[in-house]
C-alpha atoms as a PDB file:
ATOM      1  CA  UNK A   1      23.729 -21.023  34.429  1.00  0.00           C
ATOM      2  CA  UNK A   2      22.437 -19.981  37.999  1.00  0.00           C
ATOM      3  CA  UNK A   3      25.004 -20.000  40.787  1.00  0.00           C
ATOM      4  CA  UNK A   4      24.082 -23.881  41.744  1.00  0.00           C
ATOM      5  CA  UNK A   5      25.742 -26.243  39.817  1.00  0.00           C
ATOM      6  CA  UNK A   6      24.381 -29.170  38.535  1.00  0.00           C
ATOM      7  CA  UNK A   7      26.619 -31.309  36.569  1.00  0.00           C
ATOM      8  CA  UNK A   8      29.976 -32.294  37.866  1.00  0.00           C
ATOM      9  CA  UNK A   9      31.348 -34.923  34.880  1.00  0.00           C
ATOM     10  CA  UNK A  10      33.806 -37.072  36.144  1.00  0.00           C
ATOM     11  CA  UNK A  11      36.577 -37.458  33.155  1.00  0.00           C
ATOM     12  CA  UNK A  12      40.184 -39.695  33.898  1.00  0.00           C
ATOM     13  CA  UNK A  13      43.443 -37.069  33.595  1.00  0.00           C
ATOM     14  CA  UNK A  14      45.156 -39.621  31.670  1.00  0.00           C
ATOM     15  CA  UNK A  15      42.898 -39.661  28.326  1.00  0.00           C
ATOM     16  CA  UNK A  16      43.420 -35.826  27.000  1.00  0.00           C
ATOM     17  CA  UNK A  17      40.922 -36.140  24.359  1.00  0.00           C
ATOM     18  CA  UNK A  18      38.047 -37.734  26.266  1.00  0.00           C
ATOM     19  CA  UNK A  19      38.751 -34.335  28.604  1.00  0.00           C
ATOM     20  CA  UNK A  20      39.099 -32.521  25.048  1.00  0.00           C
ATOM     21  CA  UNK A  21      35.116 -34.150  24.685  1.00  0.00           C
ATOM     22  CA  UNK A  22      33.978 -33.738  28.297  1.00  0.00           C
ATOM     23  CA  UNK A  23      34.879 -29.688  28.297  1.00  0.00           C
ATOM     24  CA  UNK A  24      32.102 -29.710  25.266  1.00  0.00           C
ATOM     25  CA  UNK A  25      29.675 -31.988  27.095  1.00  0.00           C
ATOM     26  CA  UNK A  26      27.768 -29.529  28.474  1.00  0.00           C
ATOM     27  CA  UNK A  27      28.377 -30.433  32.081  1.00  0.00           C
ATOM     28  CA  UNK A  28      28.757 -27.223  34.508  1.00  0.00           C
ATOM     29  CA  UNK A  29      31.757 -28.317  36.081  1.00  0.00           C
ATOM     30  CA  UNK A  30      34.477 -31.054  34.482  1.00  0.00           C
ATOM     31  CA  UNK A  31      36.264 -32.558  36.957  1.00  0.00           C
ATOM     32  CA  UNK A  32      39.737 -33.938  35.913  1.00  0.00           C
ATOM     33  CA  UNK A  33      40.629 -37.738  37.946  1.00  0.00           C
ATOM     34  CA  UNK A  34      43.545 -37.922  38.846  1.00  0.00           C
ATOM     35  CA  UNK A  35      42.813 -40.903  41.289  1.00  0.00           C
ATOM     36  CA  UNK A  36      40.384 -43.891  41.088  1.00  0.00           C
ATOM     37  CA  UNK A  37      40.602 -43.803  37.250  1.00  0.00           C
ATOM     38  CA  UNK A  38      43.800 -43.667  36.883  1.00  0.00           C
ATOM     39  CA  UNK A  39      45.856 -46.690  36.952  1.00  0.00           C
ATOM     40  CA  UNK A  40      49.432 -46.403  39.119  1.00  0.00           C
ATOM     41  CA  UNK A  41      51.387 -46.736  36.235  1.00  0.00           C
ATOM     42  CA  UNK A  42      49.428 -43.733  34.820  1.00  0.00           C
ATOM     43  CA  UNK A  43      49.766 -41.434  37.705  1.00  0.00           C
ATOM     44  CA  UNK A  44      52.609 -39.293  35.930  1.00  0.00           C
ATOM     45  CA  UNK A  45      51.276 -38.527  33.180  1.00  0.00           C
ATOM     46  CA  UNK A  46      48.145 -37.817  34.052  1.00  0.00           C
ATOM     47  CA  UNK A  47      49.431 -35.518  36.455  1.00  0.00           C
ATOM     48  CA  UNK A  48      51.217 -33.603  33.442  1.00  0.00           C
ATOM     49  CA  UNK A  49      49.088 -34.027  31.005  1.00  0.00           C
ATOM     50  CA  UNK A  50      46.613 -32.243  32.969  1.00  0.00           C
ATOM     51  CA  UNK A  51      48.675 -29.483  34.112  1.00  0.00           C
ATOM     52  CA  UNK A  52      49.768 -28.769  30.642  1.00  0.00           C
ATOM     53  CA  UNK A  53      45.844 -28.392  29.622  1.00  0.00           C
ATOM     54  CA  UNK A  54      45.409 -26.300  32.220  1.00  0.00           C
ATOM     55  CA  UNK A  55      47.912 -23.524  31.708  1.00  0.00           C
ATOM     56  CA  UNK A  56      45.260 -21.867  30.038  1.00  0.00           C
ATOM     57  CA  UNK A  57      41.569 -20.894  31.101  1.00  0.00           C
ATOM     58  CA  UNK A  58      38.974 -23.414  29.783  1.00  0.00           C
ATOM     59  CA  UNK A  59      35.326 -22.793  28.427  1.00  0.00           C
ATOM     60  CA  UNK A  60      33.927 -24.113  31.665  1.00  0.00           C
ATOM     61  CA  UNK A  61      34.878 -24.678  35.294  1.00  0.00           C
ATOM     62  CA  UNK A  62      37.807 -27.319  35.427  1.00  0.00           C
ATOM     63  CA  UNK A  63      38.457 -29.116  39.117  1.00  0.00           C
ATOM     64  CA  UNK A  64      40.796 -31.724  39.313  1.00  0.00           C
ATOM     65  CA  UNK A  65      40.764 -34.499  42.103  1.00  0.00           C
ATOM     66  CA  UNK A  66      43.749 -35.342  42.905  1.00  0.00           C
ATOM     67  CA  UNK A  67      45.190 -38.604  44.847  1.00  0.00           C
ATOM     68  CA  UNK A  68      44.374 -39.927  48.299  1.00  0.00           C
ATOM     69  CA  UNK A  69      46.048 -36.965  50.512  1.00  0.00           C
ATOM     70  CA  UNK A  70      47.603 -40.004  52.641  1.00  0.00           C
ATOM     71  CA  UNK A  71      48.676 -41.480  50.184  1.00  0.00           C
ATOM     72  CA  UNK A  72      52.239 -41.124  47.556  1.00  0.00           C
ATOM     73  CA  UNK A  73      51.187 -39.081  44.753  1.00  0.00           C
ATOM     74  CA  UNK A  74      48.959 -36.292  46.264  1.00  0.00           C
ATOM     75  CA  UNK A  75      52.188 -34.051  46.860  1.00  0.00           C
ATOM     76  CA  UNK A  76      53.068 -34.291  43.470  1.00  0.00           C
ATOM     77  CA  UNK A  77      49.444 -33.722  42.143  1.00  0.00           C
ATOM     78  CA  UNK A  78      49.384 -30.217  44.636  1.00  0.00           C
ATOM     79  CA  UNK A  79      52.795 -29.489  42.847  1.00  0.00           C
ATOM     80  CA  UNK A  80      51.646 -29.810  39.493  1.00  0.00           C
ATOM     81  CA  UNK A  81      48.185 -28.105  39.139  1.00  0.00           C
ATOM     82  CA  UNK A  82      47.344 -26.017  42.587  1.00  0.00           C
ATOM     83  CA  UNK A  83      48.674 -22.928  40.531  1.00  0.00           C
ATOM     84  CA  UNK A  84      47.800 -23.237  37.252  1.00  0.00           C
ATOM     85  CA  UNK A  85      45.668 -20.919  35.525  1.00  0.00           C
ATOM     86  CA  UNK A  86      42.995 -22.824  34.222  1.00  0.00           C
ATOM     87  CA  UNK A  87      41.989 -24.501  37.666  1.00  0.00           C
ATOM     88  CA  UNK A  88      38.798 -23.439  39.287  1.00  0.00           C
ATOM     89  CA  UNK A  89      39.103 -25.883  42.427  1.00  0.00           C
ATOM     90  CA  UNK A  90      40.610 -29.139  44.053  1.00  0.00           C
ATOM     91  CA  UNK A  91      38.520 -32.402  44.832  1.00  0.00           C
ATOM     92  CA  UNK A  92      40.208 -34.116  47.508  1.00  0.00           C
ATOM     93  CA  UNK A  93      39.485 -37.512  48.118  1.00  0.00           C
ATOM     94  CA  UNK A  94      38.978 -39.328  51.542  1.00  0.00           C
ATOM     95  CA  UNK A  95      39.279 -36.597  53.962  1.00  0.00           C
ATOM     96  CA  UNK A  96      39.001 -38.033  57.300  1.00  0.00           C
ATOM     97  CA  UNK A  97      39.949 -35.044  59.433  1.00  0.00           C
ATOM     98  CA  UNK A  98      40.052 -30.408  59.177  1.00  0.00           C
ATOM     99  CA  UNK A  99      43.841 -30.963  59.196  1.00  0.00           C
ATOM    100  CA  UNK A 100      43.609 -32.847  55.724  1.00  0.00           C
ATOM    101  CA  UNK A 101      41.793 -29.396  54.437  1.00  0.00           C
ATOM    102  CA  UNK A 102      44.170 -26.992  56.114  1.00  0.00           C
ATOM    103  CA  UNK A 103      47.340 -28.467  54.938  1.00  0.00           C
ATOM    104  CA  UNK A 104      45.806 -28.427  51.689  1.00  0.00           C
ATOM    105  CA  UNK A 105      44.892 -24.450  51.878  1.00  0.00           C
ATOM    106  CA  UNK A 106      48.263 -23.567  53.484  1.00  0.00           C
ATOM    107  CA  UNK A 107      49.751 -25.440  50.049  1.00  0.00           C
ATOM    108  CA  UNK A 108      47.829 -23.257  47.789  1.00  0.00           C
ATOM    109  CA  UNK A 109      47.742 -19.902  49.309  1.00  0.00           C
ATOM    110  CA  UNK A 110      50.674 -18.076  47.633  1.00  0.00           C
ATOM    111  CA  UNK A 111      49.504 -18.536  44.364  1.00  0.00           C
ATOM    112  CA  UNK A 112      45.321 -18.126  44.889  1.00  0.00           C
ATOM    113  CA  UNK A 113      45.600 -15.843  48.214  1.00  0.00           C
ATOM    114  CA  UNK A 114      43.803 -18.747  50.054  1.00  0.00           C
ATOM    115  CA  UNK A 115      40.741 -18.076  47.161  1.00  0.00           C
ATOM    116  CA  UNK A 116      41.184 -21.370  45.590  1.00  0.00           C
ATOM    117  CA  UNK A 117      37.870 -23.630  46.283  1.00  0.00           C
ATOM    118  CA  UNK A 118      38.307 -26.646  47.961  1.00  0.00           C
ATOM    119  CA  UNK A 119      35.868 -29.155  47.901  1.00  0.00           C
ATOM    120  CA  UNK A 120      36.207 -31.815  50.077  1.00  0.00           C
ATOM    121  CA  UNK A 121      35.372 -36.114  49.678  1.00  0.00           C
ATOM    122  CA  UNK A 122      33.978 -37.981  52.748  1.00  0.00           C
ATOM    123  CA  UNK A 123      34.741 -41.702  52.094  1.00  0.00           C
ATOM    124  CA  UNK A 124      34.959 -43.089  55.579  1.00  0.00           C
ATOM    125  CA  UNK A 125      33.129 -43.533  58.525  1.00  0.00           C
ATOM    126  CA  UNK A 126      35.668 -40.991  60.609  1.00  0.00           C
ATOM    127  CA  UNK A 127      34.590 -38.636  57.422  1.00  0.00           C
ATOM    128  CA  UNK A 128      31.174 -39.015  57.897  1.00  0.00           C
ATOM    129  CA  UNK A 129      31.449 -38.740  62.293  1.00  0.00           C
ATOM    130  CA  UNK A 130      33.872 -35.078  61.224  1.00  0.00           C
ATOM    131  CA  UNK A 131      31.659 -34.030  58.630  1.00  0.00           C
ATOM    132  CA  UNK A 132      30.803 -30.662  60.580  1.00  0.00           C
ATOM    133  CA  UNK A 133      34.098 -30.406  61.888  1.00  0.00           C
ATOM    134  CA  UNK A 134      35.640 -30.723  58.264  1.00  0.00           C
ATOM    135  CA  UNK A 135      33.194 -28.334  56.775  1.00  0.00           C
ATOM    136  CA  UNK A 136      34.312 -25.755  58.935  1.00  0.00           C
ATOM    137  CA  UNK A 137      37.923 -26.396  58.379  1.00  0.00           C
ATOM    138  CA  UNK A 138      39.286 -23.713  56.095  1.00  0.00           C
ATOM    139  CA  UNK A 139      37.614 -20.584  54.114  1.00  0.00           C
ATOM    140  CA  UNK A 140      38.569 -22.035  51.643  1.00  0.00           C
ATOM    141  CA  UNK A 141      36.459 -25.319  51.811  1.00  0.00           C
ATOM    142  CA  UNK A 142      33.372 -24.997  49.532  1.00  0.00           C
ATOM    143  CA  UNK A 143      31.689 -27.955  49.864  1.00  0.00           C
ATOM    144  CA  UNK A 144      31.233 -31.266  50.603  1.00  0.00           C
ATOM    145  CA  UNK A 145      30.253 -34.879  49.391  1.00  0.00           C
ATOM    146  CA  UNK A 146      29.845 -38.466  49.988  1.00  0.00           C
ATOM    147  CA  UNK A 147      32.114 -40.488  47.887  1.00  0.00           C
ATOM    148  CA  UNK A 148      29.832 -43.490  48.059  1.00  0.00           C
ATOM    149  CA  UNK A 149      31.117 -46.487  46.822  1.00  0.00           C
ATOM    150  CA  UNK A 150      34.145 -46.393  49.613  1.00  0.00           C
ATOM    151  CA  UNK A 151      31.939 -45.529  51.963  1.00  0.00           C
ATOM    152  CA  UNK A 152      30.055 -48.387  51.130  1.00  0.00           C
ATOM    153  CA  UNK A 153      32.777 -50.290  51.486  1.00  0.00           C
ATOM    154  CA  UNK A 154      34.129 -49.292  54.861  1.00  0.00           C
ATOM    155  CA  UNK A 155      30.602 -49.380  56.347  1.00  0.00           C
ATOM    156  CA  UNK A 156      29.736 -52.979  54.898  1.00  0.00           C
ATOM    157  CA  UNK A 157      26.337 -51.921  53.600  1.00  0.00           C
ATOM    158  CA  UNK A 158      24.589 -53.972  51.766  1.00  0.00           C
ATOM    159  CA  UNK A 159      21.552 -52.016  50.255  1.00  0.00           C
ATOM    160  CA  UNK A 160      21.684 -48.706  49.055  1.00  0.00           C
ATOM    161  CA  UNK A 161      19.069 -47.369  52.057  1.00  0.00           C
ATOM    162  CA  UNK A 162      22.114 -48.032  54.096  1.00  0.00           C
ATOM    163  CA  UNK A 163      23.583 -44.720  53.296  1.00  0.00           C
ATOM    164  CA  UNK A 164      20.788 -42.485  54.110  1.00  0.00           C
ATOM    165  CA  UNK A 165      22.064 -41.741  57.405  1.00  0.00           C
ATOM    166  CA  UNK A 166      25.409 -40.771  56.154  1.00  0.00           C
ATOM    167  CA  UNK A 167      23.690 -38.480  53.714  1.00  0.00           C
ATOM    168  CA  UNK A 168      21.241 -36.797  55.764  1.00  0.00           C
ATOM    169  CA  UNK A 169      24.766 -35.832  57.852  1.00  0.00           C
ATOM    170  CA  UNK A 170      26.512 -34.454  55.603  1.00  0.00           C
ATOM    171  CA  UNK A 171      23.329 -32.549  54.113  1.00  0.00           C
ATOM    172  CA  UNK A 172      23.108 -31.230  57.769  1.00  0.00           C
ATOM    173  CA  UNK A 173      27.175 -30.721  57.984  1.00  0.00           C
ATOM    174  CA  UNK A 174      27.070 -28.542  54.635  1.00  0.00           C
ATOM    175  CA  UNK A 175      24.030 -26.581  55.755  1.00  0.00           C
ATOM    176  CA  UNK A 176      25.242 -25.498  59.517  1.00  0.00           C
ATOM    177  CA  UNK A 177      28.335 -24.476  58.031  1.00  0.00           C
ATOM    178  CA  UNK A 178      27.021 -22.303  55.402  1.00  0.00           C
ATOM    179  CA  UNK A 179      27.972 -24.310  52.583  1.00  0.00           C
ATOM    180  CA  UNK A 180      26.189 -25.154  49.513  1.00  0.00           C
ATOM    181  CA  UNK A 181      24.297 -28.370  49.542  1.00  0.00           C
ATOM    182  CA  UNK A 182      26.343 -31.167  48.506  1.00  0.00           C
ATOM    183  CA  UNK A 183      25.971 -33.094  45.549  1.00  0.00           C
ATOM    184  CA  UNK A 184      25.010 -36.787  44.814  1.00  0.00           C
ATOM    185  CA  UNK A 185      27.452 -39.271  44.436  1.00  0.00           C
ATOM    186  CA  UNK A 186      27.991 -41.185  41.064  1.00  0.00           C
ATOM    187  CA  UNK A 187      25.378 -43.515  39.407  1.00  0.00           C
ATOM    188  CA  UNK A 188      28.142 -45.892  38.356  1.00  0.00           C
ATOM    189  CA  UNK A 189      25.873 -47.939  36.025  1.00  0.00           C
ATOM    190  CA  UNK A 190      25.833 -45.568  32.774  1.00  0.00           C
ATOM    191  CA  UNK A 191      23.283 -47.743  30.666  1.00  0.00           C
ATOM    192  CA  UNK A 192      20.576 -47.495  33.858  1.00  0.00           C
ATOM    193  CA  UNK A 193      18.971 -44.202  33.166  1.00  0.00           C
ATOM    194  CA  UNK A 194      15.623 -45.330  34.509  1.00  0.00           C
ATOM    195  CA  UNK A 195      17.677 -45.907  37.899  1.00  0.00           C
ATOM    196  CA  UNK A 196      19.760 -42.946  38.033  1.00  0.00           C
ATOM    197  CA  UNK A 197      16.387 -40.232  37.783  1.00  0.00           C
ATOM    198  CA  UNK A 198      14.604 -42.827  40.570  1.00  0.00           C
ATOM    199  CA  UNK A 199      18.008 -41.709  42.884  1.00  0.00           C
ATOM    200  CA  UNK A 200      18.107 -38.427  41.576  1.00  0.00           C
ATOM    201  CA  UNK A 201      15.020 -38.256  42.948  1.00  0.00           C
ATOM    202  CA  UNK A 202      15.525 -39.619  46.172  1.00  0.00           C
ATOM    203  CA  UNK A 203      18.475 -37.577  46.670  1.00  0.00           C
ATOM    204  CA  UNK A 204      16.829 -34.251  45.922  1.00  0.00           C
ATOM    205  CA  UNK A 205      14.131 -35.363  48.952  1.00  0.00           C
ATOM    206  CA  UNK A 206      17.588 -35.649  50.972  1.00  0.00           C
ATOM    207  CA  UNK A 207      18.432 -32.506  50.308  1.00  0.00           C
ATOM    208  CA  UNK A 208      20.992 -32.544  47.576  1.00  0.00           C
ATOM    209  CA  UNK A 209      21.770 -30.538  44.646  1.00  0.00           C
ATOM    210  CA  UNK A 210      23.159 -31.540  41.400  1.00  0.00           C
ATOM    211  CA  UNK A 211      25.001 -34.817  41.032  1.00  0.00           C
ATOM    212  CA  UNK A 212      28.203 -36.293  39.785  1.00  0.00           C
ATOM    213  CA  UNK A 213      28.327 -38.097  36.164  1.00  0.00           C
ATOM    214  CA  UNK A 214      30.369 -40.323  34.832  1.00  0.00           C
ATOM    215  CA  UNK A 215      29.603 -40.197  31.424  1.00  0.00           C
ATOM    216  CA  UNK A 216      27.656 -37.449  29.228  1.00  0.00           C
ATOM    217  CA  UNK A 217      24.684 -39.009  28.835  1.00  0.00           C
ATOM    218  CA  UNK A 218      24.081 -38.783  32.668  1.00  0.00           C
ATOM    219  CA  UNK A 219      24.017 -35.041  32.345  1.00  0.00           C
ATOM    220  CA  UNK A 220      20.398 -34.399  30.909  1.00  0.00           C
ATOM    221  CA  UNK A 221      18.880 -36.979  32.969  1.00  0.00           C
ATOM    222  CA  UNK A 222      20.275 -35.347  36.144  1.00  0.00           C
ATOM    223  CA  UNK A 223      19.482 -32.123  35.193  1.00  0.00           C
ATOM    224  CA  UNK A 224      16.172 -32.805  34.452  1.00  0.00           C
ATOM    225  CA  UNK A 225      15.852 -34.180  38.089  1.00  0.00           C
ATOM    226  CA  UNK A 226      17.207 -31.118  40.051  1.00  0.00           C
ATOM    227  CA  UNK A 227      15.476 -28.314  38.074  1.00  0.00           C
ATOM    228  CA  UNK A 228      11.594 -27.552  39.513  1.00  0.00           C
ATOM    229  CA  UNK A 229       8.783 -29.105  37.574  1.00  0.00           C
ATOM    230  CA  UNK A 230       5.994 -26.451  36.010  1.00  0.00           C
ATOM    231  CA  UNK A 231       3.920 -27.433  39.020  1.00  0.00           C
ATOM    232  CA  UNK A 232       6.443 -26.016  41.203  1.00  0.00           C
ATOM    233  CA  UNK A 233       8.056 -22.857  39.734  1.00  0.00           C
ATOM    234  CA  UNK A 234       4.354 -22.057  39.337  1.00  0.00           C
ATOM    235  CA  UNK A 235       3.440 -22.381  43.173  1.00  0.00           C
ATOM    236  CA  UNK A 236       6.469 -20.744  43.990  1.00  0.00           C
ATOM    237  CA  UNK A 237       5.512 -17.964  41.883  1.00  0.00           C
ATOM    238  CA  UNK A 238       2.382 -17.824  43.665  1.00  0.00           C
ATOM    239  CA  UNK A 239       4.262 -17.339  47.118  1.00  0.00           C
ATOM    240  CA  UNK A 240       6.344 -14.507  46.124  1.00  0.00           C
ATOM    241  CA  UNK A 241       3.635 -12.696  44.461  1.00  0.00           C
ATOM    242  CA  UNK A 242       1.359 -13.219  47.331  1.00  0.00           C
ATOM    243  CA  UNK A 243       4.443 -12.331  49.872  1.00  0.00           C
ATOM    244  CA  UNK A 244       4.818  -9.017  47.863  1.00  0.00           C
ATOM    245  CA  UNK A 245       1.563  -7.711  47.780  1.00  0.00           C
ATOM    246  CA  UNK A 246      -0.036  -8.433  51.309  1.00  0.00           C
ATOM    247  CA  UNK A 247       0.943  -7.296  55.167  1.00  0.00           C
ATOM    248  CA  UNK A 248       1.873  -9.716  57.452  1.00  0.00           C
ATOM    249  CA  UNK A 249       1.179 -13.558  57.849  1.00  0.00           C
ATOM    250  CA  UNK A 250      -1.522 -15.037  55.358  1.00  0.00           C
ATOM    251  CA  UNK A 251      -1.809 -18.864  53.920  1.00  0.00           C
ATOM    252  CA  UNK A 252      -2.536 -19.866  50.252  1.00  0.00           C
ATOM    253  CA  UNK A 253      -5.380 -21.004  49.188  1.00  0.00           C
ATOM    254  CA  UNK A 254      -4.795 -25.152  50.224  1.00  0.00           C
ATOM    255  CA  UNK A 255      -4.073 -23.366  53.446  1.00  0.00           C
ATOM    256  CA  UNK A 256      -0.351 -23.374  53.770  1.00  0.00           C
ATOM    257  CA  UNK A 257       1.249 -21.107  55.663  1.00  0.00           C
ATOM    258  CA  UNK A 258       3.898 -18.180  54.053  1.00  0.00           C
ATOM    259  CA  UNK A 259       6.767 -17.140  56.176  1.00  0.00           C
ATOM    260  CA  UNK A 260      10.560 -16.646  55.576  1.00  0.00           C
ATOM    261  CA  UNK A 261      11.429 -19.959  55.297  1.00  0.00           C
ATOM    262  CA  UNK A 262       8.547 -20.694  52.531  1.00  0.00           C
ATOM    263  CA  UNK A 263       9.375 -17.550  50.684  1.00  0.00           C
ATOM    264  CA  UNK A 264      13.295 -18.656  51.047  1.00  0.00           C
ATOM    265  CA  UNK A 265      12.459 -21.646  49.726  1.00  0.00           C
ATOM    266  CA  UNK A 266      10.290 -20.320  46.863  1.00  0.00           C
ATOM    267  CA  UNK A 267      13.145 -18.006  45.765  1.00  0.00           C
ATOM    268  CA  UNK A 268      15.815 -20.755  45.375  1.00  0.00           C
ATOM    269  CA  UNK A 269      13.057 -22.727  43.424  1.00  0.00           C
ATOM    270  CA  UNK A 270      12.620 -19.883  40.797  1.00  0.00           C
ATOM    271  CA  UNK A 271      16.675 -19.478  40.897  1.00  0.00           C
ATOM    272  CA  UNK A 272      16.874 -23.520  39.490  1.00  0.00           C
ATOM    273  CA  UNK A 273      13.829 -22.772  37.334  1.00  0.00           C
ATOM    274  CA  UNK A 274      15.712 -19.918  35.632  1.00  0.00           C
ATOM    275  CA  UNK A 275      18.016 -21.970  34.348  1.00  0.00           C
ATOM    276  CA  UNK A 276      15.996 -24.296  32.972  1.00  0.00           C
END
C-alpha cells in the first residue's frame, strides 16, 4: 500500500465478528460505526465491545466513528476508545463548526500528544459553507468528507448532480488546507456494482480519492476505479522520463505542455499505479 488510501469499509461496532471479517477484507482502513448503524439500544455495547477489540493493535488501520458530537453518546464513545491502543483515528460525524474538531483534539491529547488523526464528516449545509474553516481547525484534523445521504437530506436534493457543488467545496477545502483529498461517500446500494464504478468515476473527475464501502464486495470495484489505467501510468511515465532528461520547457509529442504541475501530477499517478 502507497500512502493514499483507498478503501475505508464501513463495519457496525455492535456485530464483533462481522468486524472479526471486515479486518480480513482487504480494505485499507476498517472503520468501526458506532453511529448510524447502530441502533440506540445498542449504543453500549457497541461502545465496549469495540474498545475491548481494540486494546490491542490490529492487522490494518482501525478508525472508529463515533456518535453525533451534539448529541448523548459521543462523550461516552471519546471515553471509551480515544486511548486505546489499537485506534489509528476518529470519524466524527456532522461537524458543523472548528470548535466541534478542537474540543475533540483537546479530549485526546494526553494520551496521543495531539497525534491522533481526526477525520472530520460534513453532513450539513453549515458543514459544507465551514468546510475551509473546519479543515483548518486542529493539527490534528486529517481530512475531510461529505457524508452524503444527510446532506442530501438537509439540502432537499433530489438528483444526485445536486451534490456536485458541495463536492467540488470540500475537494477545494481539503486541498487549500493541505489535506489529502477526501474520499467518496458510500454507494449504499451493495448489489449495483455497475453504478458504483459509473460514480467512482465521476468522483475521481471531482477530484476524490478512494471511497467508502459498505460491504466487501465494494472494495475491488472501487479500487479498480481510483488506480491509473495502463494508458495512464504509461503517459505519465513518459513525462517524468522526458522531465529528467531535457533542459527547460518542452511539450510531448500531442503537444502538451510539461511543467511542475504536469510532472506533480504524473508522480502521484505512478504513486497509485505502484500499488496496483
Amino acid at each position: 500500500m502507497t500512502g493514499f488510501p483507498l478503501t475505508w469499509l464501513y463495519v457496525p461496532g455492535d456485530r464483533p465478528a462481522v468486524v472479526a471479517k471486515a479486518l480480513a477484507a482487504g480494505a485499507d482502513v476498517v472503520v468501526i460505526d458506532l453511529e448510524d448503524a447502530v441502533a440506540p439500544d445498542r449504543k453500549a455495547y457497541a461502545r465496549s465491545a469495540t474498545a475491548e477489540l481494540l486494546r490491542d493493535p490490529q492487522p490494518v488501520p482501525v478508525h472508529v466513528r463515533v456518535n453525533a458530537l451534539s448529541g448523548p453518546w459521543a462523550r461516552a464513545d471519546l471515553a471509551a476508545v480515544a486511548h486505546v491502543p489499537g485506534l489509528s483515528g476518529l470519524r466524527l460525524p456532522k461537524v458543523a463548526s472548528p470548535s466541534d474538531v478542537v474540543r475533540v483534539a483537546r479530549r485526546t491529547v494526553s494520551a496521543h500528544g495531539g497525534a491522533l488523526p481526526l477525520y472530520a464528516l460534513l453532513e450539513t449545509a453549515l458543514g459544507i459553507e465551514r468546510a475551509h474553516a473546519v479543515a483548518t481547525a486542529h493539527p490534528s484534523l486529517r481530512g475531510i468528507a461529505i457524508g452524503e445521504a444527510d446532506l442530501r437530506a438537509d439540502l432537499g436534493v433530489r438528483d444526485d448532480a445536486g451534490l456536485d457543488w458541495s463536492r467540488s467545496r470540500v475537494v477545494v477545502a481539503a486541498r487549500a488546507a493541505g489535506l489529502a483529498p477526501p474520499t467518496q461517500s458510500v454507494h449504499p446500494d451493495i448489489r449495483d456494482l455497475d453504478g458504483l464504478t459509473a460514480s467512482c468515476v465521476r468522483g475521481r473527475a471531482l477530484g476524490f480519492l478512494g471511497r467508502a464501502a459498505i460491504h466487501p464486495r465494494q472494495l475491488p470495484v472501487i479500487e479498480r476505479a481510483y488506480l491509473p489505467t495502463e494508458e495512464e501510468t504509461e503517459r505519465a511515465e513518459t513525462i517524468l522520463k522526458a522531465a529528467a532528461t531535457t533542459l527547460g520547457a518542452q511539450a510531448l509529442p500531442d503537444g502538451t505542455f510539461i511543467d511542475t504541475a504536469v510532472v506533480t501530477a504524473a508522480r502521484r499517478t505512478l504513486s497509485l499505479a505502484r500499488r496496483g
